[in-house]
C-alpha atoms as a PDB file:
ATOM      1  CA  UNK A   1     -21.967 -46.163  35.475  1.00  0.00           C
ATOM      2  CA  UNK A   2     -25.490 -45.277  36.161  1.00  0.00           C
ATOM      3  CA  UNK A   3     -26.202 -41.623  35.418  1.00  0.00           C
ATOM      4  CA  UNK A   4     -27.359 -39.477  38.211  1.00  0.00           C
ATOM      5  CA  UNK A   5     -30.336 -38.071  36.342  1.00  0.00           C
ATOM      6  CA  UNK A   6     -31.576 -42.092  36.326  1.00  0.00           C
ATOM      7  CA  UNK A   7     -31.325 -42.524  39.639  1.00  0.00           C
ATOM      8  CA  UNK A   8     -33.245 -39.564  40.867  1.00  0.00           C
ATOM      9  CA  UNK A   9     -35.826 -40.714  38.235  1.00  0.00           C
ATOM     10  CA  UNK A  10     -35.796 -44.036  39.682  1.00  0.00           C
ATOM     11  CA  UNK A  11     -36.113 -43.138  43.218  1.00  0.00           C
ATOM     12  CA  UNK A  12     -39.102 -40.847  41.907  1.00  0.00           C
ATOM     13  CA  UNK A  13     -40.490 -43.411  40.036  1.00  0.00           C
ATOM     14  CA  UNK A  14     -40.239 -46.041  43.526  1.00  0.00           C
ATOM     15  CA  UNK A  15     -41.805 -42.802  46.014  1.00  0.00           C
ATOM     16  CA  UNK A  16     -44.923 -42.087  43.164  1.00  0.00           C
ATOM     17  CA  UNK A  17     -45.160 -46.159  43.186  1.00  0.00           C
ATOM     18  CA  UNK A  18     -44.954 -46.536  46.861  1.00  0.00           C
ATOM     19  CA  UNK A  19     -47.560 -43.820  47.483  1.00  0.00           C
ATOM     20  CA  UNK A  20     -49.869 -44.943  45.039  1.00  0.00           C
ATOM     21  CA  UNK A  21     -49.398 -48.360  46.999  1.00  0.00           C
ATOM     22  CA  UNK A  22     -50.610 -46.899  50.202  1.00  0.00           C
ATOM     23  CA  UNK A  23     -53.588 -45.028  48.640  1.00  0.00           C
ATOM     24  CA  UNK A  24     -54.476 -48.462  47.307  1.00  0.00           C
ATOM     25  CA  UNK A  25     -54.282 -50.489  50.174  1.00  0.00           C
ATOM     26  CA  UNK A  26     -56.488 -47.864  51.837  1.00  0.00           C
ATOM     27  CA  UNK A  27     -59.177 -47.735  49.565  1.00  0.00           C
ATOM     28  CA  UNK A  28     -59.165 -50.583  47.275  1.00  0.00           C
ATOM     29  CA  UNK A  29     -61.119 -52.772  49.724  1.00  0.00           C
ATOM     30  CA  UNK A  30     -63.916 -49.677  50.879  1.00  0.00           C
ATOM     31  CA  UNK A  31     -63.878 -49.983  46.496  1.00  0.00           C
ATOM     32  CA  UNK A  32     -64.450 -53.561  46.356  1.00  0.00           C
ATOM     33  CA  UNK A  33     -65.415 -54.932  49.588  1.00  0.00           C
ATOM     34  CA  UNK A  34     -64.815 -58.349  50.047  1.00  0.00           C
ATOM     35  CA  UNK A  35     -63.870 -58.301  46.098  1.00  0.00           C
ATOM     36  CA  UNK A  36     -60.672 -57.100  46.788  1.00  0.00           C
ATOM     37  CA  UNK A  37     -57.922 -59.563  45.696  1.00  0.00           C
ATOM     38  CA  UNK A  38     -54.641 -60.254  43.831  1.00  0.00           C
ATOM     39  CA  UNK A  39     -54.527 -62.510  40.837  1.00  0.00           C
ATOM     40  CA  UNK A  40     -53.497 -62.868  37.446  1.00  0.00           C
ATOM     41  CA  UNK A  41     -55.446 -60.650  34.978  1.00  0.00           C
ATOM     42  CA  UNK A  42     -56.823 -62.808  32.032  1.00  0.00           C
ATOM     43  CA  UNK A  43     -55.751 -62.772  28.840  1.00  0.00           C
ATOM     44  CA  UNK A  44     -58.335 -60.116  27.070  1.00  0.00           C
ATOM     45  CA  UNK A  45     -57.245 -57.721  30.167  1.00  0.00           C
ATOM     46  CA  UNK A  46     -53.856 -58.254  29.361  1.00  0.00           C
ATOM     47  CA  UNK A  47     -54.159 -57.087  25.896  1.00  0.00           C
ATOM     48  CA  UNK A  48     -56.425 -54.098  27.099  1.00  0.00           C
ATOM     49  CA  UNK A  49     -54.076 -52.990  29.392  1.00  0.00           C
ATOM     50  CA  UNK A  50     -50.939 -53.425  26.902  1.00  0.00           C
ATOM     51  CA  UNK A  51     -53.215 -51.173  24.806  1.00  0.00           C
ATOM     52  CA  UNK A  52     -53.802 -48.746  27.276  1.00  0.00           C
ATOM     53  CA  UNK A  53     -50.203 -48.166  28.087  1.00  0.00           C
ATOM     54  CA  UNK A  54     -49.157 -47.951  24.555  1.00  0.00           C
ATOM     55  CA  UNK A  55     -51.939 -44.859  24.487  1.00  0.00           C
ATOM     56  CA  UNK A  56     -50.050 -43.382  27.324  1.00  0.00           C
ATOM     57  CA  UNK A  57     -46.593 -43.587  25.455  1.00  0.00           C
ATOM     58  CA  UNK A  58     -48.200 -42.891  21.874  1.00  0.00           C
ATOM     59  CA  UNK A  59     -50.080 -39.545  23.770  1.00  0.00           C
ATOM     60  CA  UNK A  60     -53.700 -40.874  23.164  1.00  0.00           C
ATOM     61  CA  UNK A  61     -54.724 -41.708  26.602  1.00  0.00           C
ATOM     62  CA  UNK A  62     -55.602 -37.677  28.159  1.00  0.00           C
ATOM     63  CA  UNK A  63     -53.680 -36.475  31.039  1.00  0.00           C
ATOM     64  CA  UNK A  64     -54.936 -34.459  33.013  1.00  0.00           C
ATOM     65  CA  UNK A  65     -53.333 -31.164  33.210  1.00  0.00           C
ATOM     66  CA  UNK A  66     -50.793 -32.271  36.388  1.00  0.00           C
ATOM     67  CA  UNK A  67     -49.540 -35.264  35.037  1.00  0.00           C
ATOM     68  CA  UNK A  68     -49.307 -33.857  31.312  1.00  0.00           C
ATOM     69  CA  UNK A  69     -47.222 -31.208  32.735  1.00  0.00           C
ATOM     70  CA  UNK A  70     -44.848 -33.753  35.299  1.00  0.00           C
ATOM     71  CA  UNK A  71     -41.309 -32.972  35.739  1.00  0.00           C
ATOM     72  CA  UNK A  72     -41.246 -36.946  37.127  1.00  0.00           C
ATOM     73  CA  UNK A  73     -43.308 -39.809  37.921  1.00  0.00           C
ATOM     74  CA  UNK A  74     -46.578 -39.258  39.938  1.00  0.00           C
ATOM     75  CA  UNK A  75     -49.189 -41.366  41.275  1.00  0.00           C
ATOM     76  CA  UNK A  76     -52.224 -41.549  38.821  1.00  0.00           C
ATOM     77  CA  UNK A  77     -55.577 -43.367  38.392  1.00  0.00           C
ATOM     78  CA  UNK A  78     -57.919 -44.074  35.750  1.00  0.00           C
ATOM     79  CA  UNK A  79     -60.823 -46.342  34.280  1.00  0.00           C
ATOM     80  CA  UNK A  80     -60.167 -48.135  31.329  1.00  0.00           C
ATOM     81  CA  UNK A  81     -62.464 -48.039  29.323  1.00  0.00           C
ATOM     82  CA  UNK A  82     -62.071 -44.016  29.606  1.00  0.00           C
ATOM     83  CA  UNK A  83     -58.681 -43.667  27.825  1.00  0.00           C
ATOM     84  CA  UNK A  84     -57.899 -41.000  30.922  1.00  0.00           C
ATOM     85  CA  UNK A  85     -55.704 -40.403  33.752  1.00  0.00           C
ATOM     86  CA  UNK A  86     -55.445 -38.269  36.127  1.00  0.00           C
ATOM     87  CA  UNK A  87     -53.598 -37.339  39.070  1.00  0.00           C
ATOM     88  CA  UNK A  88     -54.747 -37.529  42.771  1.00  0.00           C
ATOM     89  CA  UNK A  89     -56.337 -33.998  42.601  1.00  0.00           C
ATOM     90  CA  UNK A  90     -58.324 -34.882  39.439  1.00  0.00           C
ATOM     91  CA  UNK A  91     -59.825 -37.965  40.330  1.00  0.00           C
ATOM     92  CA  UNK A  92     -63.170 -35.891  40.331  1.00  0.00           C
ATOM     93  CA  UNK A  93     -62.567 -35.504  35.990  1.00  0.00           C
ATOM     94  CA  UNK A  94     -61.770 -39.016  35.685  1.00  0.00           C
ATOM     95  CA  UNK A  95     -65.599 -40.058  34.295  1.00  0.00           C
ATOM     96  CA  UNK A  96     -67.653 -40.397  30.990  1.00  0.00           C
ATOM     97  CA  UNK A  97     -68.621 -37.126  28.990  1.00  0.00           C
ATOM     98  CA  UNK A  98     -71.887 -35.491  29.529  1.00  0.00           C
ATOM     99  CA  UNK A  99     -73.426 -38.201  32.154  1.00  0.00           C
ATOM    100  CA  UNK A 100     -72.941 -41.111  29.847  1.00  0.00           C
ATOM    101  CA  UNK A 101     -72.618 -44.200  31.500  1.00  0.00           C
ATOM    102  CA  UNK A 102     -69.377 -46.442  32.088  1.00  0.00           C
ATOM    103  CA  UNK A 103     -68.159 -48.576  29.205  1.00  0.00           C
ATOM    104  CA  UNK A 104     -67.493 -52.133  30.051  1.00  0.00           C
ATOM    105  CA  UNK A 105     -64.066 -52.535  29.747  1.00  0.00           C
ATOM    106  CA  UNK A 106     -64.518 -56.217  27.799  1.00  0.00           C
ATOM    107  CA  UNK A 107     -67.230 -55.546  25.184  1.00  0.00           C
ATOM    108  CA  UNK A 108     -67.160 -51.679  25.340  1.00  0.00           C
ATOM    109  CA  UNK A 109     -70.935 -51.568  25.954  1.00  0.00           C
ATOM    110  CA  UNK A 110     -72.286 -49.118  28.507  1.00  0.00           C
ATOM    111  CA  UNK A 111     -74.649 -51.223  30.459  1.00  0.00           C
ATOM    112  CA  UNK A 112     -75.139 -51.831  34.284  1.00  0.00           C
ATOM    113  CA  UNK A 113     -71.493 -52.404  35.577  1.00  0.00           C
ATOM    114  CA  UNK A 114     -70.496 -55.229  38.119  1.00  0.00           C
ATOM    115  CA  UNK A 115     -67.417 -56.900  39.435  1.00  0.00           C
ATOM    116  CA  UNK A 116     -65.512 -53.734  39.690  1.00  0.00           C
ATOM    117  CA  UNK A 117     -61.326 -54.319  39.910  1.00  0.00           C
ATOM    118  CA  UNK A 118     -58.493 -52.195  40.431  1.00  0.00           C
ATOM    119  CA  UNK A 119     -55.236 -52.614  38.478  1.00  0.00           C
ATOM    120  CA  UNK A 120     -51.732 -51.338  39.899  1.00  0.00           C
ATOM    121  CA  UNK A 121     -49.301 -51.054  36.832  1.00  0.00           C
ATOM    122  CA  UNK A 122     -46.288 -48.969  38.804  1.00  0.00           C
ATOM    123  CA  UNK A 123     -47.477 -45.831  39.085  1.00  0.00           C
ATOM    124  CA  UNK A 124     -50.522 -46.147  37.356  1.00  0.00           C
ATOM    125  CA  UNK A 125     -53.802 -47.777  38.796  1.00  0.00           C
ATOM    126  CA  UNK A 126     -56.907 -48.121  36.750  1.00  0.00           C
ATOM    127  CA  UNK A 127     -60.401 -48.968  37.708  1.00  0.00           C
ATOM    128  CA  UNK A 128     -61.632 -51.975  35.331  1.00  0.00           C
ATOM    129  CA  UNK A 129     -65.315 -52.481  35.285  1.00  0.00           C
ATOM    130  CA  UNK A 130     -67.079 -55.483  33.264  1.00  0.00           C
ATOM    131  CA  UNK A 131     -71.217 -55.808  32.745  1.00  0.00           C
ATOM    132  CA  UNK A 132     -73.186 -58.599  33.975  1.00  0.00           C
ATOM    133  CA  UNK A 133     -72.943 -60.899  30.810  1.00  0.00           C
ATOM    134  CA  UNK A 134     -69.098 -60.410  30.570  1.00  0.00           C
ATOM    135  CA  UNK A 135     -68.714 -60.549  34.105  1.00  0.00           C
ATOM    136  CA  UNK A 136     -70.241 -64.266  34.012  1.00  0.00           C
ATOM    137  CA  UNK A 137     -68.090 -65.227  31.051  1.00  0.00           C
ATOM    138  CA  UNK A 138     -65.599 -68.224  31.853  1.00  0.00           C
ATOM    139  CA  UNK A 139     -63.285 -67.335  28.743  1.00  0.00           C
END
């Protein structure tokens, strides 16, 4: 018998999941323009992202003060290479330190950024930016 405290934190988990669906389908393509598409992230994205969620279990990737404090699942969004996430009201902290620029999310350089893409993990969505060179890499 399921527990009742796993099914309200299931049906939390599906609402935070499904709203963070809608915000995507509204803004991922005024993000990426005619970018915008659905595939199969390759294999060094994989392991990036498999790192990044370990961070958010292990407590290394930085909440922001909503989603640190969550009583359940909520929608939140990040950038990758930022080890951050926040929650829809602090999408304006999600950004580098002291006007640095964005680290490429491949060879952790900060360089001019292209081929933006958005990842939906569940409740979790995370910009992913790559530079020029890594960008045009076919590996």
């Amino acid at each position: 018998m399921t527990h009742p405290s796993d099914i309200a934190f299931n049906d939390q988990a599906d609402a935070a999941e499904a709203d963070l669906s809608r915000i995507l389908a509204a803004t991922a393509p005024q993000l990426l323009g005619d970018q915008a598409q659905d595939e199969e992230p390759a294999p060094w994205l994989t392991a990036r992202l498999d790192q990044f969620m370990t961070g958010v279990e292990a407590g290394t990737v930085q909440l922001c003060e909503h989603l640190a404090h969550a009583t359940g699942p909520r929608p939140a969004f990040g950038v990758l290479g930022l080890n951050r996430l926040g929650c829809t009201q602090c999408l304006h902290a999600i950004r580098p330190e002291d006007g640095a620029d964005y680290p490429c999310d491949r060879c952790g350089q900060q360089a001019d950024l292209v081929a933006p893409g958005i990842v939906h993990l569940g409740t979790v969505a995370l910009l992913i930016l790559e530079c020029d060179p890594c960008a045009s890499r076919t590996e």
